[in-house]
N, C-alpha and C. Protein backbone atom coordinates (compact mmCIF):
# COMPACT_ATOMS: atom_id res chain seq x y z
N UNK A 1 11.37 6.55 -12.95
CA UNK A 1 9.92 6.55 -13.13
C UNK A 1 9.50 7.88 -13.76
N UNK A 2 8.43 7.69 -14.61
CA UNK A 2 7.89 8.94 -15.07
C UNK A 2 7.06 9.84 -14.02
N UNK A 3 6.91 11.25 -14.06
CA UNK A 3 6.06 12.07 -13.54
C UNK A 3 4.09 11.53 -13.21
N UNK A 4 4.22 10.33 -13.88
CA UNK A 4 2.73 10.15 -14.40
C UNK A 4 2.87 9.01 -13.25
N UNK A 5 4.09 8.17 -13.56
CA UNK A 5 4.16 6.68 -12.52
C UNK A 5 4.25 7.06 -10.58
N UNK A 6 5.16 8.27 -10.95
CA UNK A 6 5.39 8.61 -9.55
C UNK A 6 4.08 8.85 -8.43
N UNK A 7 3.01 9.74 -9.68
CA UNK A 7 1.75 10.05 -9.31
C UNK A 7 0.94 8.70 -8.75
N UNK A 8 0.83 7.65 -9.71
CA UNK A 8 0.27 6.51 -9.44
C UNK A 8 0.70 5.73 -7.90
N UNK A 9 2.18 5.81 -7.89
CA UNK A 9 3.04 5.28 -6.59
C UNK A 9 2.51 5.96 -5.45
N UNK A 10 2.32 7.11 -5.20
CA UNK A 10 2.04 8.12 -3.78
C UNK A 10 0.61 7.80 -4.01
N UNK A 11 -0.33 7.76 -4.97
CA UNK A 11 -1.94 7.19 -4.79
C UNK A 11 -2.02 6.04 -4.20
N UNK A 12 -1.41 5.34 -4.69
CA UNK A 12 -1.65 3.54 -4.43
C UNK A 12 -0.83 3.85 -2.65
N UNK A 13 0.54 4.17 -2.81
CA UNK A 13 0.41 3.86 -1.07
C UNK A 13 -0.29 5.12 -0.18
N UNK A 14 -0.70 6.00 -0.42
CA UNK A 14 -1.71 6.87 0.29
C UNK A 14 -3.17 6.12 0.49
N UNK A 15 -3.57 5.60 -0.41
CA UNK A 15 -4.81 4.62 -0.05
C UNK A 15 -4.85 3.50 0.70
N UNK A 16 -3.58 2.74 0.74
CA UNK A 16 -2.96 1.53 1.04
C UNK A 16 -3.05 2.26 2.94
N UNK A 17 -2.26 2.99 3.13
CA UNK A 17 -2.02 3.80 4.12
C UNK A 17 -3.18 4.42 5.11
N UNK A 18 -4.31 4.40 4.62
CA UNK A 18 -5.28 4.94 4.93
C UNK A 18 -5.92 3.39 5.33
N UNK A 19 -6.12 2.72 4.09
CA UNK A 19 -6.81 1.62 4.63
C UNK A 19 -6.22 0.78 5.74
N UNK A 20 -4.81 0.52 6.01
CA UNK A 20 -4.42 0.04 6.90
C UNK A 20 -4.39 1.29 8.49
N UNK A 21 -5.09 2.44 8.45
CA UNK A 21 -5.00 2.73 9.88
C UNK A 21 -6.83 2.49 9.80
N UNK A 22 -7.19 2.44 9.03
CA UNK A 22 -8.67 2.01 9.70
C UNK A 22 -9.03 0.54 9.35
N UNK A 23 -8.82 0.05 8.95
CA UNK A 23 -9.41 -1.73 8.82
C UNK A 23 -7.84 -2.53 8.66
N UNK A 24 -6.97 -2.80 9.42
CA UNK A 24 -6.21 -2.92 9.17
C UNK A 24 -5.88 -4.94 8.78
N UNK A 25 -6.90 -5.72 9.10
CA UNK A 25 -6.92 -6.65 8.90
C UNK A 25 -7.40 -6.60 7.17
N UNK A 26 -8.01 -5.97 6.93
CA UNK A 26 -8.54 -5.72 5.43
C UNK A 26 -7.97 -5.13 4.11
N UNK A 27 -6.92 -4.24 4.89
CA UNK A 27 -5.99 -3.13 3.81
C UNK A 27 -5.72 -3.71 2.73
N UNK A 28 -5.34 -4.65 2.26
CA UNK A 28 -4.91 -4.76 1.16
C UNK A 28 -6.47 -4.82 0.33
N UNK A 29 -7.39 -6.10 0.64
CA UNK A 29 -8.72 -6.12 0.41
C UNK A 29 -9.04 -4.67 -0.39
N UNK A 30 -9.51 -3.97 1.15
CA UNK A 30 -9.96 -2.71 0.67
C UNK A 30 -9.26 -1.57 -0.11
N UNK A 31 -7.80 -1.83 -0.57
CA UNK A 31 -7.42 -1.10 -1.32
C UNK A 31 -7.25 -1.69 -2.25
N UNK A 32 -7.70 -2.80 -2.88
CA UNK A 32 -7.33 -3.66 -4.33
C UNK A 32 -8.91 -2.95 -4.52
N UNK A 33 -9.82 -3.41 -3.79
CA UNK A 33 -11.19 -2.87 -4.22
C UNK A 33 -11.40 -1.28 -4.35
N UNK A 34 -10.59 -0.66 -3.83
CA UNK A 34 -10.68 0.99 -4.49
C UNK A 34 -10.37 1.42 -5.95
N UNK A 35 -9.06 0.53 -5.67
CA UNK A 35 -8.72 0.12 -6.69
C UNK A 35 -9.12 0.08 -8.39
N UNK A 36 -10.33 -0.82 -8.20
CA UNK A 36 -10.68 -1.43 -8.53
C UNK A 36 -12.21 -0.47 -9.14
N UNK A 37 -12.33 0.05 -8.70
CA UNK A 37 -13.77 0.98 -8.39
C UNK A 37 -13.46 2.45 -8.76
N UNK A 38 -12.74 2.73 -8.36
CA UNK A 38 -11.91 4.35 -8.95
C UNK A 38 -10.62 4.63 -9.50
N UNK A 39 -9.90 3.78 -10.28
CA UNK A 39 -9.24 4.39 -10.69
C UNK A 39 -9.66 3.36 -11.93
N UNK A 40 -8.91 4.72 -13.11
CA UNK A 40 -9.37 4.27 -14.62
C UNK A 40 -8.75 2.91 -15.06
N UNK A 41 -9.10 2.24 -16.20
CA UNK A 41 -8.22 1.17 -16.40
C UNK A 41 -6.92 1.38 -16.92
N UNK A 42 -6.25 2.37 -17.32
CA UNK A 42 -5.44 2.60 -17.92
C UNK A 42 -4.09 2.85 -16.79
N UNK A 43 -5.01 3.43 -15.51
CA UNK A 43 -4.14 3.70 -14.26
C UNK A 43 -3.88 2.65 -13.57
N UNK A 44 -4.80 1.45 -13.75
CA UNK A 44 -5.03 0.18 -13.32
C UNK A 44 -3.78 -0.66 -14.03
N UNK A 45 -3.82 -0.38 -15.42
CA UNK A 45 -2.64 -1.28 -15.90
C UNK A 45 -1.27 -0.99 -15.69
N UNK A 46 -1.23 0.84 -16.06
CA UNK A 46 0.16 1.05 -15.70
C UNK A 46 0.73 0.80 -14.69
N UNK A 47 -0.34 0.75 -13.01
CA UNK A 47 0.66 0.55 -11.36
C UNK A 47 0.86 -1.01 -11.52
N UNK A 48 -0.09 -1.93 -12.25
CA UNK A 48 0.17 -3.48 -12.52
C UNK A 48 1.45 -3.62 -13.02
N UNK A 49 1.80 -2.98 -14.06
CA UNK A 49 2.92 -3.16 -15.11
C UNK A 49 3.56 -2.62 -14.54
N UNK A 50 3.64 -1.62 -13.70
CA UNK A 50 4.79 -1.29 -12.74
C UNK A 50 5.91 -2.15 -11.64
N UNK A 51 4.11 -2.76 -10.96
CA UNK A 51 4.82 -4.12 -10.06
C UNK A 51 5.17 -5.19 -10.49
N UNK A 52 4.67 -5.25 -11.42
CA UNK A 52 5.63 -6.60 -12.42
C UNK A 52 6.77 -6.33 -12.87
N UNK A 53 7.46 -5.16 -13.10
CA UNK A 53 8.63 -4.87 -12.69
C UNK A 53 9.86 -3.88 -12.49
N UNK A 54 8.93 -4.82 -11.15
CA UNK A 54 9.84 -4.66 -9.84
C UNK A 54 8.96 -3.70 -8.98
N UNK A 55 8.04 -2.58 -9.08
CA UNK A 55 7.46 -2.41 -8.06
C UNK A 55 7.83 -1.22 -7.66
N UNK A 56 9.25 -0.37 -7.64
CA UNK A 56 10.12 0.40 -7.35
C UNK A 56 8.68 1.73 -6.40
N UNK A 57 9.16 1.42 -5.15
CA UNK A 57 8.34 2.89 -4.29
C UNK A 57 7.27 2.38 -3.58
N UNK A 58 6.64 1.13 -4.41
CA UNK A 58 5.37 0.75 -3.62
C UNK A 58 5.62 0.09 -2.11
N UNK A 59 4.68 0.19 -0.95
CA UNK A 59 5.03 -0.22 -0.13
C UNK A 59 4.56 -1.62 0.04
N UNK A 60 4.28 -2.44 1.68
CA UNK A 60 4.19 -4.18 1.31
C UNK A 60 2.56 -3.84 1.05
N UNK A 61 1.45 -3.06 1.45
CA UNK A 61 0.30 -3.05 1.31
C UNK A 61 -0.06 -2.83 -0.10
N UNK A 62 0.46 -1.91 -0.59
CA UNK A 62 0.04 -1.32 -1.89
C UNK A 62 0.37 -3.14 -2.72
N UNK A 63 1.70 -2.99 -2.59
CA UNK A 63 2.05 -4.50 -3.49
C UNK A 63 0.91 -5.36 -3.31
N UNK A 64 0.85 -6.05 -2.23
CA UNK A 64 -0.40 -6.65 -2.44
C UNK A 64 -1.83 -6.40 -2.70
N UNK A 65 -2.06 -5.22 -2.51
CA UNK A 65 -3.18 -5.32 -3.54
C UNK A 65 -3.12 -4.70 -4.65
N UNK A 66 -2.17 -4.46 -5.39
CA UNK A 66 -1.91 -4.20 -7.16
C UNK A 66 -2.02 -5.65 -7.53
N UNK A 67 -1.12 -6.66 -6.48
CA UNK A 67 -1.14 -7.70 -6.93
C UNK A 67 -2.35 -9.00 -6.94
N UNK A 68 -3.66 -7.94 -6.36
CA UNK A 68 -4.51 -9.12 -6.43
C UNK A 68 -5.44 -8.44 -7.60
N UNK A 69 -5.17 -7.19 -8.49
CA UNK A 69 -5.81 -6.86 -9.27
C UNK A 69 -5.55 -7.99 -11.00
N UNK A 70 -6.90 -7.94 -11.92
CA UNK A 70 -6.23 -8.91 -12.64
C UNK A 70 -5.50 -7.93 -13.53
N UNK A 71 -4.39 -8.80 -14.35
CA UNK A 71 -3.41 -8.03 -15.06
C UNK A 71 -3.93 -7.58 -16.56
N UNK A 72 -4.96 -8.83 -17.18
CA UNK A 72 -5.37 -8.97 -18.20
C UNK A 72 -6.05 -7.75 -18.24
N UNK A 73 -6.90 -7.12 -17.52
CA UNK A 73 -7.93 -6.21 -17.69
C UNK A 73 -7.58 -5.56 -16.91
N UNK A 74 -6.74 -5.58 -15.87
CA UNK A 74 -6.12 -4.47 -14.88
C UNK A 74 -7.54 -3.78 -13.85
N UNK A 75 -8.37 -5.33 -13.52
CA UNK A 75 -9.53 -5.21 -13.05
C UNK A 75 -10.01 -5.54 -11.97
C-alpha cells in the first residue's frame, strides 16, 4: 500500500472504532455516513477501490461501511 492508502486505512478503522464503542448497533451506519460527509471524494474513491481489492488492513466495521458507500461517485 502506498503512504497515502495506509493513511486512508488507520482513518476509516479509527472512525469505524470510535463509532462502534459509542453506538455500537449503528457503527457501520454511522461511519459510512462520516464517511460520507467528511471525507473528500477522491478519499472516498480511493478506500472504495481499495476494498474492492481485497481490502488489505481494513477491519469487519470499516469494510462494511466502505461497502455501503456508492462506488460510482464514491458517495
Amino acid at each position: 500500500m502506498s503512504g497515502t492508502l495506509d493513511k486512508l486505512v488507520r482513518m476509516a478503522n479509527q472512525i469505524a472504532t470510535e463509532f462502534a464503542n459509542q453506538q455500537p448497533a449503528r457503527a457501520a451506519d454511522a461511519t459510512s455516513e462520516h464517511l460520507r460527509q467528511f471525507w473528500d471524494p477522491r478519499m472516498r474513491q480511493a478506500i472504495t477501490a481499495h476494498l474492492a481489492a481485497g481490502g488489505a488492513g481494513l477491519g469487519d466495521i470499516a469494510r462494511e461501511a466502505i461497502g455501503r458507500l456508492d462506488p460510482t461517485s464514491a458517495g
